[in-house]
Protein backbone atom coordinates (compact mmCIF):
# COMPACT_ATOMS: atom_id res chain seq x y z
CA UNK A 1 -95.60 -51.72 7.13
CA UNK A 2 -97.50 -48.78 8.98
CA UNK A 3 -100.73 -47.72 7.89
CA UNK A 4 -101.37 -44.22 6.64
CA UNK A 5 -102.85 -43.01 9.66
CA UNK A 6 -99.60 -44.49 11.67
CA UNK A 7 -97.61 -42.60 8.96
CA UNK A 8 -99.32 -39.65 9.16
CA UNK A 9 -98.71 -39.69 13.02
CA UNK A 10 -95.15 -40.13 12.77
CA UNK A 11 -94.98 -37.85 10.39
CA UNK A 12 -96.84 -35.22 12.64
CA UNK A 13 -94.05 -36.49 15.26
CA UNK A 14 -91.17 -35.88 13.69
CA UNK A 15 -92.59 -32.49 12.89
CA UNK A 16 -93.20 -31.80 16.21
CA UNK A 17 -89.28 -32.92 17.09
CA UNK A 18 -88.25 -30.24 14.27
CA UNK A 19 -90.33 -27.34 16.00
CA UNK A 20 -89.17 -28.23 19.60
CA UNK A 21 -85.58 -27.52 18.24
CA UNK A 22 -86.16 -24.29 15.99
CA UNK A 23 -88.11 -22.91 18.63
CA UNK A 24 -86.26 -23.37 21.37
CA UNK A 25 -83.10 -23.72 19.89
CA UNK A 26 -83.09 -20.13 18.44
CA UNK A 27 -83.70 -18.69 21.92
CA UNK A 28 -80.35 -20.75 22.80
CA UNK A 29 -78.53 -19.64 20.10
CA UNK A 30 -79.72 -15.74 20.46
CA UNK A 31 -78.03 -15.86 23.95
CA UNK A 32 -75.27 -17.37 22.71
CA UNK A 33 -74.56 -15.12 20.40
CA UNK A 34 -74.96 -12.19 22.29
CA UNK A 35 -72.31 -13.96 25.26
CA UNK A 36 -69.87 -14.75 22.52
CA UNK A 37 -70.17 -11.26 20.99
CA UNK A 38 -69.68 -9.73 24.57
CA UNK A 39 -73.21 -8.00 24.45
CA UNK A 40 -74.88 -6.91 27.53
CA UNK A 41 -77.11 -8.90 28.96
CA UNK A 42 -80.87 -9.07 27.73
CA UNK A 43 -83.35 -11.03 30.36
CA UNK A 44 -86.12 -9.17 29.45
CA UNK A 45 -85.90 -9.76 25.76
CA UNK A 46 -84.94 -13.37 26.62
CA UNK A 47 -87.35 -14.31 28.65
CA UNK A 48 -90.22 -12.98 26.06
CA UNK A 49 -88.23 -14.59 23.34
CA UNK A 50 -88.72 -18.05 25.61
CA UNK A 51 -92.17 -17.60 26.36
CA UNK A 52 -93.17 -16.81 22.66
CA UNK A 53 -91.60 -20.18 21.64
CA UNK A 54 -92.97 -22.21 24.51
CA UNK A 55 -96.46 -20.51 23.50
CA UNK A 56 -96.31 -22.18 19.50
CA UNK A 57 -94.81 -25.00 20.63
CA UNK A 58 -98.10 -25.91 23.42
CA UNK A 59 -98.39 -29.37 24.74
CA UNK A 60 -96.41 -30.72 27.75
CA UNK A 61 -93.01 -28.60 27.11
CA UNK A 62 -95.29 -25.58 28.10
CA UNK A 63 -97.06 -27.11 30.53
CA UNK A 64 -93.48 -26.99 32.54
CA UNK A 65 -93.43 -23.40 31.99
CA UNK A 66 -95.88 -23.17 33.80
CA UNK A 67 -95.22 -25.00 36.52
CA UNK A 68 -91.73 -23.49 36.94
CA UNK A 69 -93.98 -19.67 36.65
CA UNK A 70 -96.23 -21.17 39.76
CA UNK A 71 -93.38 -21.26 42.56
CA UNK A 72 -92.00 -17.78 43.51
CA UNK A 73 -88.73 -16.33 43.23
CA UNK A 74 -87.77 -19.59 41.39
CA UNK A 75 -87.33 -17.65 38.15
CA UNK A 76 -85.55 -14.53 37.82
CA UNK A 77 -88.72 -11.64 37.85
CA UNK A 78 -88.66 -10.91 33.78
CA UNK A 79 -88.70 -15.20 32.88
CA UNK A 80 -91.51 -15.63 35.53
CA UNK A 81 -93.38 -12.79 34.59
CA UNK A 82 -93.30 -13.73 30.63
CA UNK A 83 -94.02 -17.39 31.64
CA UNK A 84 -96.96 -16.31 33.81
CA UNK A 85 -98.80 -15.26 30.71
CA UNK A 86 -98.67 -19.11 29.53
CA UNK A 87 -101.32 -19.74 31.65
CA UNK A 88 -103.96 -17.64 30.37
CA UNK A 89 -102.64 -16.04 27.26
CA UNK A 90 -101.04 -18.06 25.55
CA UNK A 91 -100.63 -17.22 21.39
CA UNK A 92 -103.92 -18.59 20.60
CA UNK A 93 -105.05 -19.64 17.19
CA UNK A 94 -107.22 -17.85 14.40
CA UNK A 95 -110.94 -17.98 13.59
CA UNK A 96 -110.13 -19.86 10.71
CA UNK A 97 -108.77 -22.16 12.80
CA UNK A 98 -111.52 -21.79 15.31
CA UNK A 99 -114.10 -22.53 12.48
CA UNK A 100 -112.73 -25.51 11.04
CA UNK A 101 -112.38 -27.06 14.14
CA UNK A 102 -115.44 -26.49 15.34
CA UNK A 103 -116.75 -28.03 12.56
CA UNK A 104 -115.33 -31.10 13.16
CA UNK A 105 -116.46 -31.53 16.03
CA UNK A 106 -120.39 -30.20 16.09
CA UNK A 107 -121.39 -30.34 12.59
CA UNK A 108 -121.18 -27.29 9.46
CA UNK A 109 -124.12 -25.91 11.59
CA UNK A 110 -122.36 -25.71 14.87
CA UNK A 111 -122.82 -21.74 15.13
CA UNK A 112 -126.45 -22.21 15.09
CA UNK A 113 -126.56 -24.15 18.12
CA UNK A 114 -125.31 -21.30 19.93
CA UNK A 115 -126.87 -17.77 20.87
CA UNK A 116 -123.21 -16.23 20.51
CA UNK A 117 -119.87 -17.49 20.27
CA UNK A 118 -116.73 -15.00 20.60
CA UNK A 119 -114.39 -14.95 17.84
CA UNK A 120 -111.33 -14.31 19.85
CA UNK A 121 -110.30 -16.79 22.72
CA UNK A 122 -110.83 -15.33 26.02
CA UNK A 123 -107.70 -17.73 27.07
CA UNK A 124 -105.39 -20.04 24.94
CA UNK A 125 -103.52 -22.36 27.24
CA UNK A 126 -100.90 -25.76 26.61
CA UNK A 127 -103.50 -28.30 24.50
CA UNK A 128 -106.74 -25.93 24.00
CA UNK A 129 -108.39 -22.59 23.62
CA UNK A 130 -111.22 -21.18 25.44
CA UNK A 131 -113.83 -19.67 23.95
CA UNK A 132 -116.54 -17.62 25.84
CA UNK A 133 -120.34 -17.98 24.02
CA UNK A 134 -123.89 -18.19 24.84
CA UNK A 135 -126.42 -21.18 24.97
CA UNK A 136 -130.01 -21.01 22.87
CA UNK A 137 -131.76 -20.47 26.28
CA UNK A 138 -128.93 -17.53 27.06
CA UNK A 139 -126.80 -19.61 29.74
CA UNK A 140 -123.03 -17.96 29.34
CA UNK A 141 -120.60 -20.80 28.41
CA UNK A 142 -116.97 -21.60 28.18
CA UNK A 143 -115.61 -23.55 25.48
CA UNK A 144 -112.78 -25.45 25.27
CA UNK A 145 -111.34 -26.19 21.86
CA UNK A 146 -108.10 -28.89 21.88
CA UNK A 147 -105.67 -27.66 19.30
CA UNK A 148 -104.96 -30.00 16.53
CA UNK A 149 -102.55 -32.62 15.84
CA UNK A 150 -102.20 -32.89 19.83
CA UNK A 151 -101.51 -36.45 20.16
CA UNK A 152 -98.79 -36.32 18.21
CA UNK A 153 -97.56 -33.43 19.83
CA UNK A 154 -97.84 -35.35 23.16
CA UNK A 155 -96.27 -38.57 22.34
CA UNK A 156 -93.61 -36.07 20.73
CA UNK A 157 -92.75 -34.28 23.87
CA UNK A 158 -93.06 -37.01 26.33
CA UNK A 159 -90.34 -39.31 24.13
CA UNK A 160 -88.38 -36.43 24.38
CA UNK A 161 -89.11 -36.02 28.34
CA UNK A 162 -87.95 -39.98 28.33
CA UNK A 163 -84.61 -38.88 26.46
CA UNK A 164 -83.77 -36.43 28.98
CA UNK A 165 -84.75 -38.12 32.12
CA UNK A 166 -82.73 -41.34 30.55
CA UNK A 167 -79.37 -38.59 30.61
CA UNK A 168 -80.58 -37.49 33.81
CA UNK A 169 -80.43 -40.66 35.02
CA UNK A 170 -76.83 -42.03 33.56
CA UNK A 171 -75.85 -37.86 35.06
CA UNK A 172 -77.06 -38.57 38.12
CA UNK A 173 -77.95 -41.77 39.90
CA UNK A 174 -80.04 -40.21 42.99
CA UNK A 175 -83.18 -40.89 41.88
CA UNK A 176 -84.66 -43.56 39.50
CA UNK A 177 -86.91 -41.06 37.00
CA UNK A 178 -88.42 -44.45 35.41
CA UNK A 179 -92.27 -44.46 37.18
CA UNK A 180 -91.80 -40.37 37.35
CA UNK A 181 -92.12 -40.71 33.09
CA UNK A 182 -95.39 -43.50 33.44
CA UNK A 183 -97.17 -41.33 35.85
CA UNK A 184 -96.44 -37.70 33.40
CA UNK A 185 -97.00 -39.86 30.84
CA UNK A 186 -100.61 -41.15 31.67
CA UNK A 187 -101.70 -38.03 33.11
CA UNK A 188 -100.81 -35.87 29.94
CA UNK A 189 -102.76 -38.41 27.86
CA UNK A 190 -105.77 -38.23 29.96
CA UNK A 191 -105.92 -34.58 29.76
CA UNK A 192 -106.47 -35.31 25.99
CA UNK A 193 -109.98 -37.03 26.65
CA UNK A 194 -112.67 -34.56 27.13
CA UNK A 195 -115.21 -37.02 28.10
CA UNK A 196 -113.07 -38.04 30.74
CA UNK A 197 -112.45 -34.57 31.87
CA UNK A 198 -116.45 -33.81 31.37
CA UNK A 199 -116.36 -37.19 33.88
CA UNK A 200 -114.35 -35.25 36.32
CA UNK A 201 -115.82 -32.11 36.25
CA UNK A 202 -118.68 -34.25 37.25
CA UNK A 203 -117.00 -35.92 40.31
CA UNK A 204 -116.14 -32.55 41.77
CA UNK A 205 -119.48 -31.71 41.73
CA UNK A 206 -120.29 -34.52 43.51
CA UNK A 207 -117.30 -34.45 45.85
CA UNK A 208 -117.39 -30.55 46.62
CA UNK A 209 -121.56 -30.83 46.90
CA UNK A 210 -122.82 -28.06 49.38
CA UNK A 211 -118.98 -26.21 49.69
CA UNK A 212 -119.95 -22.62 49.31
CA UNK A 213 -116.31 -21.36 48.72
CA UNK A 214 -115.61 -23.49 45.78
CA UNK A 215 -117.49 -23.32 42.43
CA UNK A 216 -117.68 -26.17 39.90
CA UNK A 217 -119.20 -25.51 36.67
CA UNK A 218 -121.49 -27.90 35.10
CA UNK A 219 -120.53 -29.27 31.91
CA UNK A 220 -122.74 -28.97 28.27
CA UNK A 221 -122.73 -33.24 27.06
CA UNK A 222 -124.35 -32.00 23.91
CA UNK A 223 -122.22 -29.20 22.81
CA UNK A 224 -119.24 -31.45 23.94
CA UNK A 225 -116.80 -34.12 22.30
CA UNK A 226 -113.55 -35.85 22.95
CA UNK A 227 -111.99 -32.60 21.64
CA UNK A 228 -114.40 -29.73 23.00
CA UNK A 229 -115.45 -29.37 26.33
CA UNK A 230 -118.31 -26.89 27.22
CA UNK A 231 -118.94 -25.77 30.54
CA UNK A 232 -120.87 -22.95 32.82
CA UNK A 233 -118.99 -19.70 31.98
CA UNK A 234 -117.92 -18.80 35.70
CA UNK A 235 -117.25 -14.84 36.63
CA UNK A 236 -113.88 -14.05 38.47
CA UNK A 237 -110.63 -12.08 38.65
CA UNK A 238 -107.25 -13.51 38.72
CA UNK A 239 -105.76 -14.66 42.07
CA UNK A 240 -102.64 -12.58 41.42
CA UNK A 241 -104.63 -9.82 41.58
CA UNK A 242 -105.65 -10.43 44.95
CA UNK A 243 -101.66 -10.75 46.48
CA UNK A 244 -101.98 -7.35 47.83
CA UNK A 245 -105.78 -7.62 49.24
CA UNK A 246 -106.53 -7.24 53.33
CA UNK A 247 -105.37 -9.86 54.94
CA UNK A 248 -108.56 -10.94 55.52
CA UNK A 249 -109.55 -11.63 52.02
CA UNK A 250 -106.60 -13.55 51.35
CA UNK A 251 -106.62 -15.67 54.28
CA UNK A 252 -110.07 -16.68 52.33
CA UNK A 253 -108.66 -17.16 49.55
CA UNK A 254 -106.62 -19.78 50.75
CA UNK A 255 -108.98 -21.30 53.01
CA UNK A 256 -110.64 -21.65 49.98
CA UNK A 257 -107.65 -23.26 47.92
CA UNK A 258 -106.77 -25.67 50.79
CA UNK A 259 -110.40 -26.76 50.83
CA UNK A 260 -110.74 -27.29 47.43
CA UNK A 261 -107.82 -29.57 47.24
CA UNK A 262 -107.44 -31.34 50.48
CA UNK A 263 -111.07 -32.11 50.90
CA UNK A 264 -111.34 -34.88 48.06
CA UNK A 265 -108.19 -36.19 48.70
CA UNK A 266 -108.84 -36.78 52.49
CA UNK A 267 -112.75 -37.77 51.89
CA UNK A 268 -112.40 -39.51 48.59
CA UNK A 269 -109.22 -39.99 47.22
CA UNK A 270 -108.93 -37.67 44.69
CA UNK A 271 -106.45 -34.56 44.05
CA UNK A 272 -105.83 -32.13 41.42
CA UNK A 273 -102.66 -32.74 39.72
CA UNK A 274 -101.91 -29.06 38.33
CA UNK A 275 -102.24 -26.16 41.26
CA UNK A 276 -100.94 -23.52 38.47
CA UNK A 277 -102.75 -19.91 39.24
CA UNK A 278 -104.67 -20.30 35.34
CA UNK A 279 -106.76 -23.26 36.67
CA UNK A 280 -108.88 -20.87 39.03
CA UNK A 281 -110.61 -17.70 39.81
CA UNK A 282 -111.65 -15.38 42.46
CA UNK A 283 -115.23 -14.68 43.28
CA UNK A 284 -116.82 -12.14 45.70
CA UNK A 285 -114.37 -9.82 46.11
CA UNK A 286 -113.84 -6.49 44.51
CA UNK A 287 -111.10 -3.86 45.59
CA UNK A 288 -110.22 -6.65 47.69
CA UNK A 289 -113.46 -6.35 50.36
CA UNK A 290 -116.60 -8.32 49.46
CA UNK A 291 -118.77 -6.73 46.92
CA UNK A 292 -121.37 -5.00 48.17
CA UNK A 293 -123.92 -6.33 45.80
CA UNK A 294 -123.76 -9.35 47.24
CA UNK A 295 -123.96 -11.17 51.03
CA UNK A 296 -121.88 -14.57 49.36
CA UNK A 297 -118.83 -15.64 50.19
CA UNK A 298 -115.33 -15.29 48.91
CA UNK A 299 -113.48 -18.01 47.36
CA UNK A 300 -112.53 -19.49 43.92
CA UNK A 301 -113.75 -20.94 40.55
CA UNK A 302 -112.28 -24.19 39.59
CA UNK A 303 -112.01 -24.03 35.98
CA UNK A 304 -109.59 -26.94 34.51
CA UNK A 305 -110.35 -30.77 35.01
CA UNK A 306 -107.95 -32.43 32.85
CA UNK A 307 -105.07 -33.24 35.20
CA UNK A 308 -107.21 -35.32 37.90
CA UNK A 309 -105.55 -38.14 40.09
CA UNK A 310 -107.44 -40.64 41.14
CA UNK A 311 -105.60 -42.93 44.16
CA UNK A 312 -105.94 -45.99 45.90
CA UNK A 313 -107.58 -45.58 49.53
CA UNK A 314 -104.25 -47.32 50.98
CA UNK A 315 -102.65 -44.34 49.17
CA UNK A 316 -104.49 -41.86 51.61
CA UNK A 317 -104.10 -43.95 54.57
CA UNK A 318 -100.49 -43.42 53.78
CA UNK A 319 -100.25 -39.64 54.19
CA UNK A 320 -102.57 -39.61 57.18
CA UNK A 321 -100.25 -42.54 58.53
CA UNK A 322 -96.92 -40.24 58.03
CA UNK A 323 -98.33 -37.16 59.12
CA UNK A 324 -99.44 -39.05 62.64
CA UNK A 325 -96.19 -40.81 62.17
CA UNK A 326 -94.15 -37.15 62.25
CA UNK A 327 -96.62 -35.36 65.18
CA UNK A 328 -96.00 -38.30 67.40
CA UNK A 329 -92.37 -39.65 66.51
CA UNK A 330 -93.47 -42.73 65.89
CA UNK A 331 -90.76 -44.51 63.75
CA UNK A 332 -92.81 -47.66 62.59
CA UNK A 333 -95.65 -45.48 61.26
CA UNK A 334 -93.88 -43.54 59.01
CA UNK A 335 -91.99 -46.67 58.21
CA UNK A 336 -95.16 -48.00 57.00
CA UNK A 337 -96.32 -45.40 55.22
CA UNK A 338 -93.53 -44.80 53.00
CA UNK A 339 -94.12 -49.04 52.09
CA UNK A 340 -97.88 -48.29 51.64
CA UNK A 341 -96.81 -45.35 49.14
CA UNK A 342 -94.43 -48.23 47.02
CA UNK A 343 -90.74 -47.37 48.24
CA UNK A 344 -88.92 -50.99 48.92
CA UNK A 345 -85.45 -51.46 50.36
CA UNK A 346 -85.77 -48.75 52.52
CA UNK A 347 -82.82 -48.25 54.27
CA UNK A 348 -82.16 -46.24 57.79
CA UNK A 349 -80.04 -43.81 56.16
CA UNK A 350 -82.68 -43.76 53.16
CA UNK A 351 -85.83 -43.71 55.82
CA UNK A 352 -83.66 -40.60 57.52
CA UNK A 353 -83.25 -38.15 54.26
CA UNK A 354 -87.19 -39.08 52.95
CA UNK A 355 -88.02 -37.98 56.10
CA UNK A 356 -86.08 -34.72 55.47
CA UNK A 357 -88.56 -34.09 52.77
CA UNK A 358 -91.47 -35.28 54.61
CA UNK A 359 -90.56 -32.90 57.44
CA UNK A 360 -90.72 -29.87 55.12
CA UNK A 361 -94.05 -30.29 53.30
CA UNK A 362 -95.94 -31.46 56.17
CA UNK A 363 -94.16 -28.82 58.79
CA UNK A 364 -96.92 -26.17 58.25
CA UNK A 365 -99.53 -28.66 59.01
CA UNK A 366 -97.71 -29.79 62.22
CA UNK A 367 -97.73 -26.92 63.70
CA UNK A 368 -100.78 -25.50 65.88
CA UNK A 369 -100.85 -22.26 65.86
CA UNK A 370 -101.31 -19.23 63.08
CA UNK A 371 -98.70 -18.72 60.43
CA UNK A 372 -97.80 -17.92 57.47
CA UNK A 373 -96.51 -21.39 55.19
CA UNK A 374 -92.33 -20.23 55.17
CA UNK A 375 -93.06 -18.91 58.83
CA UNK A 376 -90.33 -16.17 57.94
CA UNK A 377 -88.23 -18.19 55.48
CA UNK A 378 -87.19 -15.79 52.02
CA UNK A 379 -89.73 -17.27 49.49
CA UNK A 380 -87.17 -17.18 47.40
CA UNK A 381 -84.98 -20.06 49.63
CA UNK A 382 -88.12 -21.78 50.92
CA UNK A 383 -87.56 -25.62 50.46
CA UNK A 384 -83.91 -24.93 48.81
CA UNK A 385 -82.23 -25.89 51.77
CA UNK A 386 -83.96 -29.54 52.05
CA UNK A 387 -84.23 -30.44 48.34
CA UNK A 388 -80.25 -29.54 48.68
CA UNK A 389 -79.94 -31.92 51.79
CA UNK A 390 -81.94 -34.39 50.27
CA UNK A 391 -80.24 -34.43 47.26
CA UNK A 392 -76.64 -34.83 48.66
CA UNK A 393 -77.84 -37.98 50.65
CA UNK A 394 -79.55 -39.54 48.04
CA UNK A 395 -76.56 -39.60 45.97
CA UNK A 396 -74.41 -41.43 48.74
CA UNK A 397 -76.87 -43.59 49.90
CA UNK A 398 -79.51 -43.59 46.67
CA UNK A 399 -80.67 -44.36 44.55
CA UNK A 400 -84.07 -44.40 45.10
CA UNK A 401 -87.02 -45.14 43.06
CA UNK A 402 -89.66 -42.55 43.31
CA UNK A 403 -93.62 -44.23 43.14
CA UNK A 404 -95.80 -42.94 40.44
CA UNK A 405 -98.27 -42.13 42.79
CA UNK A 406 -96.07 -39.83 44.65
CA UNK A 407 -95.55 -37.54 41.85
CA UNK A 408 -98.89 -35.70 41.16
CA UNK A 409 -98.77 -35.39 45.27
CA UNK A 410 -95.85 -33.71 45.51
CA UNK A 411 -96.75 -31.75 42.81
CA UNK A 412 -100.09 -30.53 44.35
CA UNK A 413 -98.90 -30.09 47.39
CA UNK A 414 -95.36 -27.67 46.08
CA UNK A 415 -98.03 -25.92 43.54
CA UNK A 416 -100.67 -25.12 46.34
CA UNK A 417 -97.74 -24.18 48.80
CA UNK A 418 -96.77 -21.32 45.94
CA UNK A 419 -99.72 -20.35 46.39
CA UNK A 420 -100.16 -19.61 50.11
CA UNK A 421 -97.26 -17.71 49.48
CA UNK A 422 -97.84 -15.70 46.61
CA UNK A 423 -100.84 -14.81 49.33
CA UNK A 424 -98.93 -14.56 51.93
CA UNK A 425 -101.71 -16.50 54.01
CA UNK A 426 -101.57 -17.10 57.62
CA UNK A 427 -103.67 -19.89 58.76
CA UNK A 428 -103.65 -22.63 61.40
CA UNK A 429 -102.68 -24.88 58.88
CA UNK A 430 -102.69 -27.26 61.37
CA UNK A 431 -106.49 -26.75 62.57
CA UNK A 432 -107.27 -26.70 58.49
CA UNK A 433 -105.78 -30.15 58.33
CA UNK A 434 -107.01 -32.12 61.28
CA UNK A 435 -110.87 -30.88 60.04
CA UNK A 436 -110.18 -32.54 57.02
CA UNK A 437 -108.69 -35.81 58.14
CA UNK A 438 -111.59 -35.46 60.70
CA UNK A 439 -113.24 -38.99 61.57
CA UNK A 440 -110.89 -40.47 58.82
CA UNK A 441 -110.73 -44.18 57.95
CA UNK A 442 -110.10 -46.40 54.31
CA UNK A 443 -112.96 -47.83 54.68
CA UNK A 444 -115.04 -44.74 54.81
CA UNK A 445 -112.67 -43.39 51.79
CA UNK A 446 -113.20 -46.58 49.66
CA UNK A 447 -116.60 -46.54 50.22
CA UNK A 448 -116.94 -42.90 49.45
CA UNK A 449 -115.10 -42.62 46.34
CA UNK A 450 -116.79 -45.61 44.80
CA UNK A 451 -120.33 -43.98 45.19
CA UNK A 452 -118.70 -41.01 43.38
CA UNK A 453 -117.17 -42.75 40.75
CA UNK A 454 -120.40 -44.75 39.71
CA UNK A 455 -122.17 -41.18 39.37
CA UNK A 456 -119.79 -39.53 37.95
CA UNK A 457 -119.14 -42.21 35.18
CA UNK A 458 -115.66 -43.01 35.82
């Protein structure tokens, strides 16, 4: 027989299941209605319809929203622009709420432990709210308060992300989804741990140490739990904002982006797993120039931890091997690397269409000389064409199972490509990424990230 607690969670569960279908279901059903009624077309009112009921719902369902709002021109303009607000403004929850909770976790006296705290959430995201306050000795502060009832929530929506990548599956053969669901799966569940995610704020401190253009907050152990996470409150404006700065400033701005995530990946083995534009900020620019109040440089606030990947140094040797593998045309390199990454059975025909892929996300960084990351393809068909050609051949010659480390990689690297090009950055992208694999080896990367482990507690 379950316990209470184990009732009480499925109970929460199936809950969740009944607000995943009201919510989204009525947006289905208003479009419907309108088609069957012959009514003219509403995308505007659609789209805010969607992104109201993503925003109750939270959790991992509207974490895809915002994924799908990171790449450009994916979404028509009114669905991305609704979606968009998911990242930052989501419908947050009341001070009532906000008291209770905060109770829970600090004690009835929590508001005396703080010089201010701000009633309303300066940003309500997918699992938590943000709350802006002071410290006793006047250090500004951001707090992050998870919502309640999340784990259910969680183990909710990623059942239901099993259902439909099950149909997927039995629709369409091409790829095996099986290791894609344990690799969403354990990510989403470690974004739930704020003492793990207090861990890896820590890590990037240590791993980002003495980068100017990147800013880490430190985090606040004693006004934090496994459900509130306090860090530095860090200043900045919106990268969006910036999409229509000099070139100059942008071209910083994704300097600063690639360094940010390439540098612990090719030094320690570490990426973040969630690129989408409400996990940073801008600092030092204003009007798009550098402020005048200060000499410092441009470049971006880190601000989320939860979704941090952690691989294997073989993993890394890997994408240095295939990206050697591609500038050279050496067959038996990239060979290799795809078996260091986990695919078996490979195939010629199979070796032929990853490499279609490969090609594609690794073509900016192949190329020495200054450009922008589409080099003149339409945003709005950049990387169509291949997932298209890939897709055809893996249904012929597929299936294919796709490693669970590979997931949160090609994630990154899609998410930060939308972003070069909401920038419209031109780089040497090529230059960027041979100074980062500079003086590479596994040994030096094993080495390195288990010094930064130990410190950081992980």
């Amino acid at each position: 027989m379950p316990t209470d607690r184990e009732k009480n969670r499925l109970s929460a569960r199936a809950a969740r299941y009944a607000r995943v279908g009201a919510n989204v279901g009525g947006v289905a059903a208003r479009y419907a209605g309108r088609r069957l009624l012959g009514g003219a077309p509403d995308r505007a009112g659609d789209a805010l319809a969607l992104s109201s009921a993503l925003g109750r719902l939270k959790g991992p369902l509207m974490k895809v929203a915002q994924l799908l709002a990171t790449i450009p021109d994916l979404l028509p303009p009114e669905y991305a622009a609704e979606l968009q607000k998911l990242q930052s403004e989501a419908p947050p929850m009341g001070w009532a709420f906000v008291k209770r909770r905060m109770s829970a976790e600090l004690g009835a006296d929590w508001e005396q432990k703080f010089q201010k705290f701000e009633h309303h959430p300066a940003a309500a995201a997918s699992l938590g709210q943000v709350h802006r306050a002071r410290s006793l000795d006047g250090e500004d502060l951001a707090c992050k308060l998870q919502y309640p009832d999340m784990q259910s929530a969680v183990e909710a929506d990623l059942r239901q992300l099993q259902w439909l990548l099950a149909i997927r599956r039995r629709l369409d053969a091409a790829i095996d989804t099986s290791e894609i669901a344990k690799e969403i799966g354990a990510r989403v569940r470690e974004e739930l741990d704020y003492f793990r995610e207090a861990k890896h704020v820590a890590l990037y401190r240590i791993m980002l140490d003495g980068i100017d253009i990147v800013h880490v907050p430190r985090a606040w152990p004693e006004l934090s739990t496994g459900r509130l996470l306090t860090l530095d409150w860090l200043d900045g404006s919106r990268m969006l904002a910036h999409k229509n700065d000099p070139l100059a400033a942008r071209n910083a701005l994704a300097r600063a982006m690639f360094t940010a995530w390439w540098f612990p990946f090719s030094r320690f083995g570490v990426i973040h797993g969630d690129p989408h534009l409400g996990n940073y900020t801008v600092f030092g620019l204003d009007g798009g120039s550098p402020r005048k109040s200060s000499a410092g440089p441009v470049g971006i606030n880190l601000l989320d931890y939860g979704c941090i990947r952690i691989f294997a140094p073989k993993f890394v040797q890997g994408v240095v091997d295939l990206y050697h593998g591609l500038l050279r045309g050496q067959d038996d390199l990239i060979v290799h690397a795809y078996e260091t990454w986990g695919f078996c059975g490979l195939s010629r025909e199979l070796i032929d269409t990853l490499n279609i892929w490969a090609r594609f996300i690794y073509a900016p960084l192949l190329d020495d000389r200054v450009r922008t990351i589409a080099d003149g393809v339409a945003p709005a068909e950049y990387g169509r064409r291949e997932a298209f050609r890939v897709h055809q051949a893996l249904k012929r010659k597929g299936p294919v199972t796709v490693p669970r480390e590979f997931v949160f990689m090609d994630r990154a690297a899609i998410g930060l490509g939308a972003v070069f090009l909401h920038l419209h950055a031109e780089l040497n992208f090529y230059k960027l990424f041979n100074e980062a694999i500079e003086r590479f080896s596994i040994d030096r990367v094993a080495k390195r990230q288990a010094e930064a482990l130990a410190k950081a507690g992980l």
